[in-house]
PDB file of N, CA and C in Angstrom:
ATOM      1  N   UNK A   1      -9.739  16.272   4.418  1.00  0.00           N
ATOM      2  CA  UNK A   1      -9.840  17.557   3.763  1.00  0.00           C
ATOM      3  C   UNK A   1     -11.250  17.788   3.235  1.00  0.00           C
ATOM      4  N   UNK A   2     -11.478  16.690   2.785  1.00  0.00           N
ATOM      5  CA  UNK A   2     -12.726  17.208   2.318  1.00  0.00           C
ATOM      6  C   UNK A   2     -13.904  17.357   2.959  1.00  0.00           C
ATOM      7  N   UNK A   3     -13.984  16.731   4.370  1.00  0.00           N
ATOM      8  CA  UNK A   3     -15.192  17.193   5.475  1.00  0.00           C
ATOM      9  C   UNK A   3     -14.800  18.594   5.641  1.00  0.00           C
ATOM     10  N   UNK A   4     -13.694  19.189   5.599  1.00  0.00           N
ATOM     11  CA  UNK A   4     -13.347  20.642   5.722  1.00  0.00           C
ATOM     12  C   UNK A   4     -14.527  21.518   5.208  1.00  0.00           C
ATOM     13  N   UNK A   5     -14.605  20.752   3.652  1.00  0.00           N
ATOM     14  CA  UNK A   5     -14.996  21.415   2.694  1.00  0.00           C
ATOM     15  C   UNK A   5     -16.624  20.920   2.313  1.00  0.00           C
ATOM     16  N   UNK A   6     -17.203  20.385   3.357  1.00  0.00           N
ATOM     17  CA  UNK A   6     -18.644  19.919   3.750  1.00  0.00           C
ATOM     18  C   UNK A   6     -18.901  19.174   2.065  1.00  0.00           C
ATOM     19  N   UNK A   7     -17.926  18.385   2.143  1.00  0.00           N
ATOM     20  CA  UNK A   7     -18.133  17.208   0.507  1.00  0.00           C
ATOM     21  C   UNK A   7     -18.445  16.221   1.462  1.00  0.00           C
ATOM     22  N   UNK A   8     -19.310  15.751   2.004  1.00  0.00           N
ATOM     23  CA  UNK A   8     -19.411  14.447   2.972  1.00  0.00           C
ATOM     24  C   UNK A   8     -19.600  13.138   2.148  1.00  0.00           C
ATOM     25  N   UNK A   9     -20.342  13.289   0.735  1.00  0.00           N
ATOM     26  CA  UNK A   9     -19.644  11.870   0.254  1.00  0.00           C
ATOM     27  C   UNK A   9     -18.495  11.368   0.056  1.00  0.00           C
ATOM     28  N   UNK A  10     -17.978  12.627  -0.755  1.00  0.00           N
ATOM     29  CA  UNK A  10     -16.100  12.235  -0.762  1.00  0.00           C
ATOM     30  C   UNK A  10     -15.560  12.209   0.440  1.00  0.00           C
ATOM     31  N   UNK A  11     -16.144  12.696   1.654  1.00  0.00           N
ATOM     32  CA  UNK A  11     -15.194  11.984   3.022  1.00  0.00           C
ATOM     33  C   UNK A  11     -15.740  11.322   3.208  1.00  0.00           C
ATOM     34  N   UNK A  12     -16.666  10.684   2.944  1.00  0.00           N
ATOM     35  CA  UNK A  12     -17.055   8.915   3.404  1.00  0.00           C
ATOM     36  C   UNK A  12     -16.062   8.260   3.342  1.00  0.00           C
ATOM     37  N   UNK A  13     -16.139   8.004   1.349  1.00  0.00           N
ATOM     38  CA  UNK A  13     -15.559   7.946   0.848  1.00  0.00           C
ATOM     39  C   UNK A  13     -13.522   7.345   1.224  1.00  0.00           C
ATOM     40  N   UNK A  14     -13.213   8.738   1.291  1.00  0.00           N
ATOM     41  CA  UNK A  14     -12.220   8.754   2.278  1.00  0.00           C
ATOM     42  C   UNK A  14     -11.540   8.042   3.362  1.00  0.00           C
ATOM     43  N   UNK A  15     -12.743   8.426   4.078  1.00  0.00           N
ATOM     44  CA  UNK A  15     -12.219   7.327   5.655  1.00  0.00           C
ATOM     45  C   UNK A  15     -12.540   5.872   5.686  1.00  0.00           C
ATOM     46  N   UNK A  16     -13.600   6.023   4.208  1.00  0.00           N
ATOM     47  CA  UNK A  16     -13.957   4.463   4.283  1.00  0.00           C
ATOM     48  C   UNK A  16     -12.668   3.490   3.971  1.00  0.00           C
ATOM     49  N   UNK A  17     -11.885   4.408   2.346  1.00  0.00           N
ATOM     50  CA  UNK A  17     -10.566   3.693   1.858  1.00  0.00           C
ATOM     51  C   UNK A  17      -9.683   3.460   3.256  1.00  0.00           C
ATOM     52  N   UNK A  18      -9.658   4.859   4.133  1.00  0.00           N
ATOM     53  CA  UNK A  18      -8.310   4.880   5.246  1.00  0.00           C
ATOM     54  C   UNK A  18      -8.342   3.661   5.923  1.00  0.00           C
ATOM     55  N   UNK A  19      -9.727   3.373   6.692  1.00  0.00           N
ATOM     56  CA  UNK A  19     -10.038   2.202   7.313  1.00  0.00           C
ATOM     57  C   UNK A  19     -10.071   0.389   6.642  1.00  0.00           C
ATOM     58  N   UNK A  20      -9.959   0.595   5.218  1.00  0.00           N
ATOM     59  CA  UNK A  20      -9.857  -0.407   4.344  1.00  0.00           C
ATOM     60  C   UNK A  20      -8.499  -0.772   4.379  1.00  0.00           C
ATOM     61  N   UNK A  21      -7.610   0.188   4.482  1.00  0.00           N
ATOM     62  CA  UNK A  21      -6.208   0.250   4.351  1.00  0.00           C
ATOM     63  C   UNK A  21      -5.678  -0.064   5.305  1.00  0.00           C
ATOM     64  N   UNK A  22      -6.067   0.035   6.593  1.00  0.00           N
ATOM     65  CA  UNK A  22      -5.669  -0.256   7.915  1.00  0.00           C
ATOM     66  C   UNK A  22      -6.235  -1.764   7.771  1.00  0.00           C
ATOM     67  N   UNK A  23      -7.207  -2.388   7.535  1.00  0.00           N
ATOM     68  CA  UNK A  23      -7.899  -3.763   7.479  1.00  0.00           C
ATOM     69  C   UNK A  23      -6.935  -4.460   7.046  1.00  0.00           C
ATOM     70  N   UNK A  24      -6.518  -4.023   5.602  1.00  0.00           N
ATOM     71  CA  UNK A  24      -5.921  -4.978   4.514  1.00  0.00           C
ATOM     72  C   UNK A  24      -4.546  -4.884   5.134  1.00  0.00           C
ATOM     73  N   UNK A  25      -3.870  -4.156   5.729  1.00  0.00           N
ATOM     74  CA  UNK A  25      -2.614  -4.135   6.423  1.00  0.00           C
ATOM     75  C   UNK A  25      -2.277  -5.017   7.749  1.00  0.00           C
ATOM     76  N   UNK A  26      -3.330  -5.233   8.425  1.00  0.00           N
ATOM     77  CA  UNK A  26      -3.534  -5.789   9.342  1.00  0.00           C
ATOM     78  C   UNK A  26      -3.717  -5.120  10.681  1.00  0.00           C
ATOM     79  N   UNK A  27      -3.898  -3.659  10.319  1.00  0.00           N
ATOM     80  CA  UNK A  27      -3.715  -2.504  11.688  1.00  0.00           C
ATOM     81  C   UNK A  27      -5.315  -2.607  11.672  1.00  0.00           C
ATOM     82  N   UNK A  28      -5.736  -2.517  13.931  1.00  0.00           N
ATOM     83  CA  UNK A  28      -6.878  -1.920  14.387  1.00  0.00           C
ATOM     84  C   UNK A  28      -7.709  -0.532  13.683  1.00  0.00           C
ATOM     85  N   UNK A  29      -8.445  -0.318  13.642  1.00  0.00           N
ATOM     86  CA  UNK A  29      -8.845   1.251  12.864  1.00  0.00           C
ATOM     87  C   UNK A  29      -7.945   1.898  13.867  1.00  0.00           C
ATOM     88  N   UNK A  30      -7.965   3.358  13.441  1.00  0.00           N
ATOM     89  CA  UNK A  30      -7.663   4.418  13.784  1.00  0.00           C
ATOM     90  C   UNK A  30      -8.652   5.247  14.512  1.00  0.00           C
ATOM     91  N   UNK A  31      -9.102   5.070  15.789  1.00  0.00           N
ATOM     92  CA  UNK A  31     -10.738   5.378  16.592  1.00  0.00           C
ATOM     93  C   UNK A  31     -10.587   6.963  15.747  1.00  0.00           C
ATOM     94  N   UNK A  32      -9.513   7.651  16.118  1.00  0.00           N
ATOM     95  CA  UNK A  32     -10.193   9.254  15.193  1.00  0.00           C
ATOM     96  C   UNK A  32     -10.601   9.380  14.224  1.00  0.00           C
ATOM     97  N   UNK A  33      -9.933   8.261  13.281  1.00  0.00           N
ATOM     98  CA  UNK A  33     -10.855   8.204  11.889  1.00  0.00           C
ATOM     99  C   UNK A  33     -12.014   7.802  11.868  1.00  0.00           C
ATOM    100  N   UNK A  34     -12.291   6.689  12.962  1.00  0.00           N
ATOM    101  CA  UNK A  34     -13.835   6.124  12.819  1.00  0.00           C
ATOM    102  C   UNK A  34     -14.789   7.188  13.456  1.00  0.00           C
ATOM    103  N   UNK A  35     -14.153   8.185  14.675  1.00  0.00           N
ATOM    104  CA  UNK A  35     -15.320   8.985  14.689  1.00  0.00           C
ATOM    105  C   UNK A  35     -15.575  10.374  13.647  1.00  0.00           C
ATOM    106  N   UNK A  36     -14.263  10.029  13.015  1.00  0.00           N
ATOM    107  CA  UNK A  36     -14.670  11.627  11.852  1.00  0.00           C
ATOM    108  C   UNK A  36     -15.358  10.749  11.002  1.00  0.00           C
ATOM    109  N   UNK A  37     -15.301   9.494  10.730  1.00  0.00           N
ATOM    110  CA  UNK A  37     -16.705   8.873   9.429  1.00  0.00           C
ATOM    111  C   UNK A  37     -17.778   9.296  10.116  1.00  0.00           C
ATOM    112  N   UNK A  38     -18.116   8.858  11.734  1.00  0.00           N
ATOM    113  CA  UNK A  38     -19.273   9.372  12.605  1.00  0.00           C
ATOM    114  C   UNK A  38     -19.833  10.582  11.956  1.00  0.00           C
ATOM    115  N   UNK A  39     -18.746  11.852  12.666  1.00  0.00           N
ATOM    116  CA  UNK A  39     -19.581  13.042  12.225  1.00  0.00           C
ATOM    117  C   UNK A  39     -20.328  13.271  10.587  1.00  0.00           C
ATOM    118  N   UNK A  40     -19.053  12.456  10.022  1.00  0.00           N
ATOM    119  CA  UNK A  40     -19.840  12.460   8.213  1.00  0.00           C
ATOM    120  C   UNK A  40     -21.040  11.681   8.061  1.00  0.00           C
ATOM    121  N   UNK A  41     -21.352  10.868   8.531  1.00  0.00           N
ATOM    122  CA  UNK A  41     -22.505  10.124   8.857  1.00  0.00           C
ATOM    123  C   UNK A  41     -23.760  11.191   9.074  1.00  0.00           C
ATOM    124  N   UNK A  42     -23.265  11.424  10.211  1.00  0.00           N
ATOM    125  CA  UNK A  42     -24.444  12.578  11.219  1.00  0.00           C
ATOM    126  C   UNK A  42     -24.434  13.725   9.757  1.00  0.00           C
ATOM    127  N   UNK A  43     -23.815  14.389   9.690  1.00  0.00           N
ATOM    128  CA  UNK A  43     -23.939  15.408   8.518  1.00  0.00           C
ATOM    129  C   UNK A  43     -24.702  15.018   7.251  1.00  0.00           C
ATOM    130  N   UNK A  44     -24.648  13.585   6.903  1.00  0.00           N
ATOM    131  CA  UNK A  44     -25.625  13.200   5.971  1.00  0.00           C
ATOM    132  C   UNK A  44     -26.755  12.297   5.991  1.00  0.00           C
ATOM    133  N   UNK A  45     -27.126  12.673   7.311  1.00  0.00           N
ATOM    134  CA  UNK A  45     -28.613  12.293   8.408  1.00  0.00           C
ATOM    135  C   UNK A  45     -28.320  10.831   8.161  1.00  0.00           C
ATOM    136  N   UNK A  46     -27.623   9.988   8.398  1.00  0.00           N
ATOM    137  CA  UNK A  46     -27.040   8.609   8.857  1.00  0.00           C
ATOM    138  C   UNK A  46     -27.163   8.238  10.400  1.00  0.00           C
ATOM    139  N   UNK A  47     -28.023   8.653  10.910  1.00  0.00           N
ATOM    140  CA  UNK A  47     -27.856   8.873  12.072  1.00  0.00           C
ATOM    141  C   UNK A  47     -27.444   7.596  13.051  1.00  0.00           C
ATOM    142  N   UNK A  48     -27.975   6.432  12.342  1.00  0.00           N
ATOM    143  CA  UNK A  48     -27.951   5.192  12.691  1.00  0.00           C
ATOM    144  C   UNK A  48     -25.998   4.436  12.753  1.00  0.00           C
ATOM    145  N   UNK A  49     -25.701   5.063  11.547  1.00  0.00           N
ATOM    146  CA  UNK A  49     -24.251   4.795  11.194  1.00  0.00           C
ATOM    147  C   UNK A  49     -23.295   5.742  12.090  1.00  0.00           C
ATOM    148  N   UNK A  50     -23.826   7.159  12.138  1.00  0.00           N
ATOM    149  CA  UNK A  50     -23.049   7.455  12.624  1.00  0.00           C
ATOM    150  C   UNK A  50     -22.771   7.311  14.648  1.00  0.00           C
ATOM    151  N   UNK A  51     -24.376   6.717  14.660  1.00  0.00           N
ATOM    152  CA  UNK A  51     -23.946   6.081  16.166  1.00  0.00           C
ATOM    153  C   UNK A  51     -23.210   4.971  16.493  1.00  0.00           C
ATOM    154  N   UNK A  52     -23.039   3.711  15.275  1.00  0.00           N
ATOM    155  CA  UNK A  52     -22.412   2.423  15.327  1.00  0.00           C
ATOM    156  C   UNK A  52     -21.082   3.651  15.160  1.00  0.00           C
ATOM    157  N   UNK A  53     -20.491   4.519  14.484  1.00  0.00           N
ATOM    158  CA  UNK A  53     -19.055   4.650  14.479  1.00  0.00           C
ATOM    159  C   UNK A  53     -19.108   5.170  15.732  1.00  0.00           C
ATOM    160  N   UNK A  54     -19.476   5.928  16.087  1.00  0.00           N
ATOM    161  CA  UNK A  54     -19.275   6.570  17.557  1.00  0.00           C
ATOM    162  C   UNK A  54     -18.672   5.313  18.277  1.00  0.00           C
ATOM    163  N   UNK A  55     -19.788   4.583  18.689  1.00  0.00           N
ATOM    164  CA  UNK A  55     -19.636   3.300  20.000  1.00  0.00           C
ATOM    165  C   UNK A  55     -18.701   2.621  19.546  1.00  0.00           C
ATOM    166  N   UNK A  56     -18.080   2.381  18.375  1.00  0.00           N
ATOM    167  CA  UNK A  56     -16.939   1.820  18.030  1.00  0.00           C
ATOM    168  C   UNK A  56     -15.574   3.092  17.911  1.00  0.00           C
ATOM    169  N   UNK A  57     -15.716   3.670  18.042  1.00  0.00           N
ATOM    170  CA  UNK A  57     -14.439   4.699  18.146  1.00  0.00           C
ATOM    171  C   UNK A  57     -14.445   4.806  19.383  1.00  0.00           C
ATOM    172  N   UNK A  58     -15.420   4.725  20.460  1.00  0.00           N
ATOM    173  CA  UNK A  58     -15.237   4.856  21.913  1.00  0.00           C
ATOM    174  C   UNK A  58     -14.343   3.396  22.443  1.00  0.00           C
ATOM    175  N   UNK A  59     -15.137   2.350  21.920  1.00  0.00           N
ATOM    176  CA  UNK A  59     -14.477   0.954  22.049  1.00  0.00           C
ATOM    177  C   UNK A  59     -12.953   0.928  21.822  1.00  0.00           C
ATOM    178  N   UNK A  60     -12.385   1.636  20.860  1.00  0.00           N
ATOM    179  CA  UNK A  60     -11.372   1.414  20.102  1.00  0.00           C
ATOM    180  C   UNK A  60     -10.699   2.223  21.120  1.00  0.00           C
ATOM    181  N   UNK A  61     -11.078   3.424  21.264  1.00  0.00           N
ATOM    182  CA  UNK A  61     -10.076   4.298  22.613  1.00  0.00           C
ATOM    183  C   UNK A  61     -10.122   3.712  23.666  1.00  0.00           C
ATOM    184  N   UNK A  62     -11.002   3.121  24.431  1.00  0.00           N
ATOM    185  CA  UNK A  62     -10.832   2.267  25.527  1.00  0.00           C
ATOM    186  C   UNK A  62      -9.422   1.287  25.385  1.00  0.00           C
ATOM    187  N   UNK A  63      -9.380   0.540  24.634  1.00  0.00           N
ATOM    188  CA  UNK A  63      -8.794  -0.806  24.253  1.00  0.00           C
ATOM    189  C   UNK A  63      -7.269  -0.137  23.952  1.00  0.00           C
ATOM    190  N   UNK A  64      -7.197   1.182  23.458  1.00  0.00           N
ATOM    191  CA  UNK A  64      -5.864   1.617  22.589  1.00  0.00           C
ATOM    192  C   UNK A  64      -4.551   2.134  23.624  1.00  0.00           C
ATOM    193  N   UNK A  65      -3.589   1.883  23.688  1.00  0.00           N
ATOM    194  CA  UNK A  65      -2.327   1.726  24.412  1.00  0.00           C
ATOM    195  C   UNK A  65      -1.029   2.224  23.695  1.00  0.00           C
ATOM    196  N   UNK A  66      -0.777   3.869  24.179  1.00  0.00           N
ATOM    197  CA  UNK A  66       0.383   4.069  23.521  1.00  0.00           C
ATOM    198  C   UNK A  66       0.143   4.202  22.130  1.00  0.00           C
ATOM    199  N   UNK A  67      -0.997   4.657  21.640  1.00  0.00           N
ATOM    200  CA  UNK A  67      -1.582   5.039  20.360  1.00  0.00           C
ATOM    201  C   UNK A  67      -0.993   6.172  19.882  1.00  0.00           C
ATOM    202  N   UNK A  68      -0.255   6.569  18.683  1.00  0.00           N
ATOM    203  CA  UNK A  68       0.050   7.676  18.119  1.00  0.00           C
ATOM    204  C   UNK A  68       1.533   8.006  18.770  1.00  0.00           C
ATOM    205  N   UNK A  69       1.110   7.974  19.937  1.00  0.00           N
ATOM    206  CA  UNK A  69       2.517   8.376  20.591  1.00  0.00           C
ATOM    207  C   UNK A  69       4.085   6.806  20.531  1.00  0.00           C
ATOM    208  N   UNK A  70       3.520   5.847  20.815  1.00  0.00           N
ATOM    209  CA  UNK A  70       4.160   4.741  20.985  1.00  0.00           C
ATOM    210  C   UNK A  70       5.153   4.301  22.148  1.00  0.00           C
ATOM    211  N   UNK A  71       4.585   5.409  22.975  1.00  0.00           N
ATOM    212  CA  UNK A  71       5.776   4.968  24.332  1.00  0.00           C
ATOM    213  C   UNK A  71       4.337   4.889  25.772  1.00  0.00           C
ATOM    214  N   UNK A  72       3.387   5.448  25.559  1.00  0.00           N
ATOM    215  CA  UNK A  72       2.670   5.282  26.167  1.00  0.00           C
ATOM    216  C   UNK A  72       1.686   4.488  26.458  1.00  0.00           C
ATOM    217  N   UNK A  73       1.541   3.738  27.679  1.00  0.00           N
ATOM    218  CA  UNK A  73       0.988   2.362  28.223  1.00  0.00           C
ATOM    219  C   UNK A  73      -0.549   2.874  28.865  1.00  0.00           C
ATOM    220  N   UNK A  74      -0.729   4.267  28.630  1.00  0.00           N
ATOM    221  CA  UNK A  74      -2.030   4.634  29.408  1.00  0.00           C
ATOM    222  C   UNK A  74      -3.112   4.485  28.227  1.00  0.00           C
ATOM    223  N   UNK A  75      -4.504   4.041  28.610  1.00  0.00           N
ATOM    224  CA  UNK A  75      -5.275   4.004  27.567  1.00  0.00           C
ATOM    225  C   UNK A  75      -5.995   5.363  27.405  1.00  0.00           C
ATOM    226  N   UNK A  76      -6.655   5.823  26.457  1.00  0.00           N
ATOM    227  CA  UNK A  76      -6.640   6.838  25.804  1.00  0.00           C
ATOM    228  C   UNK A  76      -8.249   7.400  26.012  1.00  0.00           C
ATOM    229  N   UNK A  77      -8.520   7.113  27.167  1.00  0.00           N
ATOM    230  CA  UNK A  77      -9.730   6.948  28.064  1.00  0.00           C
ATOM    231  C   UNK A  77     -10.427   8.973  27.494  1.00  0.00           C
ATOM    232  N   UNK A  78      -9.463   9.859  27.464  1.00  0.00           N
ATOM    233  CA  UNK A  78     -10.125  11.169  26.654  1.00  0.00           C
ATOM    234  C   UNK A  78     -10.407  10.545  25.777  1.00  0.00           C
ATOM    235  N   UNK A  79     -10.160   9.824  24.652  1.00  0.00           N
ATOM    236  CA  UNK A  79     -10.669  10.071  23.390  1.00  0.00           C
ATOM    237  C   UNK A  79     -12.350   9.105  23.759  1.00  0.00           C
ATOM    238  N   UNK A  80     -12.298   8.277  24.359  1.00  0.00           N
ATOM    239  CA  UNK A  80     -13.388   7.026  24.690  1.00  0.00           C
ATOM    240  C   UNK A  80     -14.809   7.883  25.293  1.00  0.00           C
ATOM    241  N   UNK A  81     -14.180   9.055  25.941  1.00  0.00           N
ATOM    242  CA  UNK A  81     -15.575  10.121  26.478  1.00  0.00           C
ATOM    243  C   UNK A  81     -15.451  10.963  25.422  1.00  0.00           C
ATOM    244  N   UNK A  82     -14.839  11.587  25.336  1.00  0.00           N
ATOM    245  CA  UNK A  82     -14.913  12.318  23.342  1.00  0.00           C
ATOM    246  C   UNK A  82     -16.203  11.550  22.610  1.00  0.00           C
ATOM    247  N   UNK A  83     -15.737  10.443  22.276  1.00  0.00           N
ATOM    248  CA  UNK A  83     -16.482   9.474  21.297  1.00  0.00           C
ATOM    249  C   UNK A  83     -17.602   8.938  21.662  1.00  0.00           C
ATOM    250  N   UNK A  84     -17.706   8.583  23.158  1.00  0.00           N
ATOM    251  CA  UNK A  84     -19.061   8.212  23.900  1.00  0.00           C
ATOM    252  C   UNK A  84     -19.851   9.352  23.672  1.00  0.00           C
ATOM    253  N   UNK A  85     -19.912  10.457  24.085  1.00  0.00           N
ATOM    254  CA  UNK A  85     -20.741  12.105  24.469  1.00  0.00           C
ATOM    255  C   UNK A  85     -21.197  12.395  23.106  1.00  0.00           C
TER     256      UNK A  85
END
């Protein structure tokens, strides 16, 4: 919500806890969350950070199987060119 609202520290912020939460749980990130930290990155001239989230949200869609949906065995190869480009 709050990248909505161009607060890009408080969505750091944000996706930083989401991805903390997924860690401490024992779940892979969530590649859409790691590339919306990306764009918050890029928005607060991070440019460096927000390319490590990119190449890791592309990584993460490559690798991801039946993500979101849970019946599906295809990897999620849109989101991996999404996140690469």
């Amino acid at each position: 919500a709050y990248e909505g609202l161009y607060a890009w520290p408080l969505a750091l912020v944000d996706y930083d806890a989401t991805l903390a939460l997924a860690a401490d749980g024992g779940f892979l990130p969530d590649p859409y969350i790691v590339n919306a930290r990306g764009n918050v990155r890029a928005s607060m001239d991070d440019w460096a950070g927000a390319r490590e989230d990119y190449r890791e949200s592309a990584r993460l869609f490559q690798g991801s199987k039946g993500f979101r949906s849970g019946a599906s065995t295809t990897q999620r190869l849109d989101g991996a060119v999404y996140a690469a480009s």
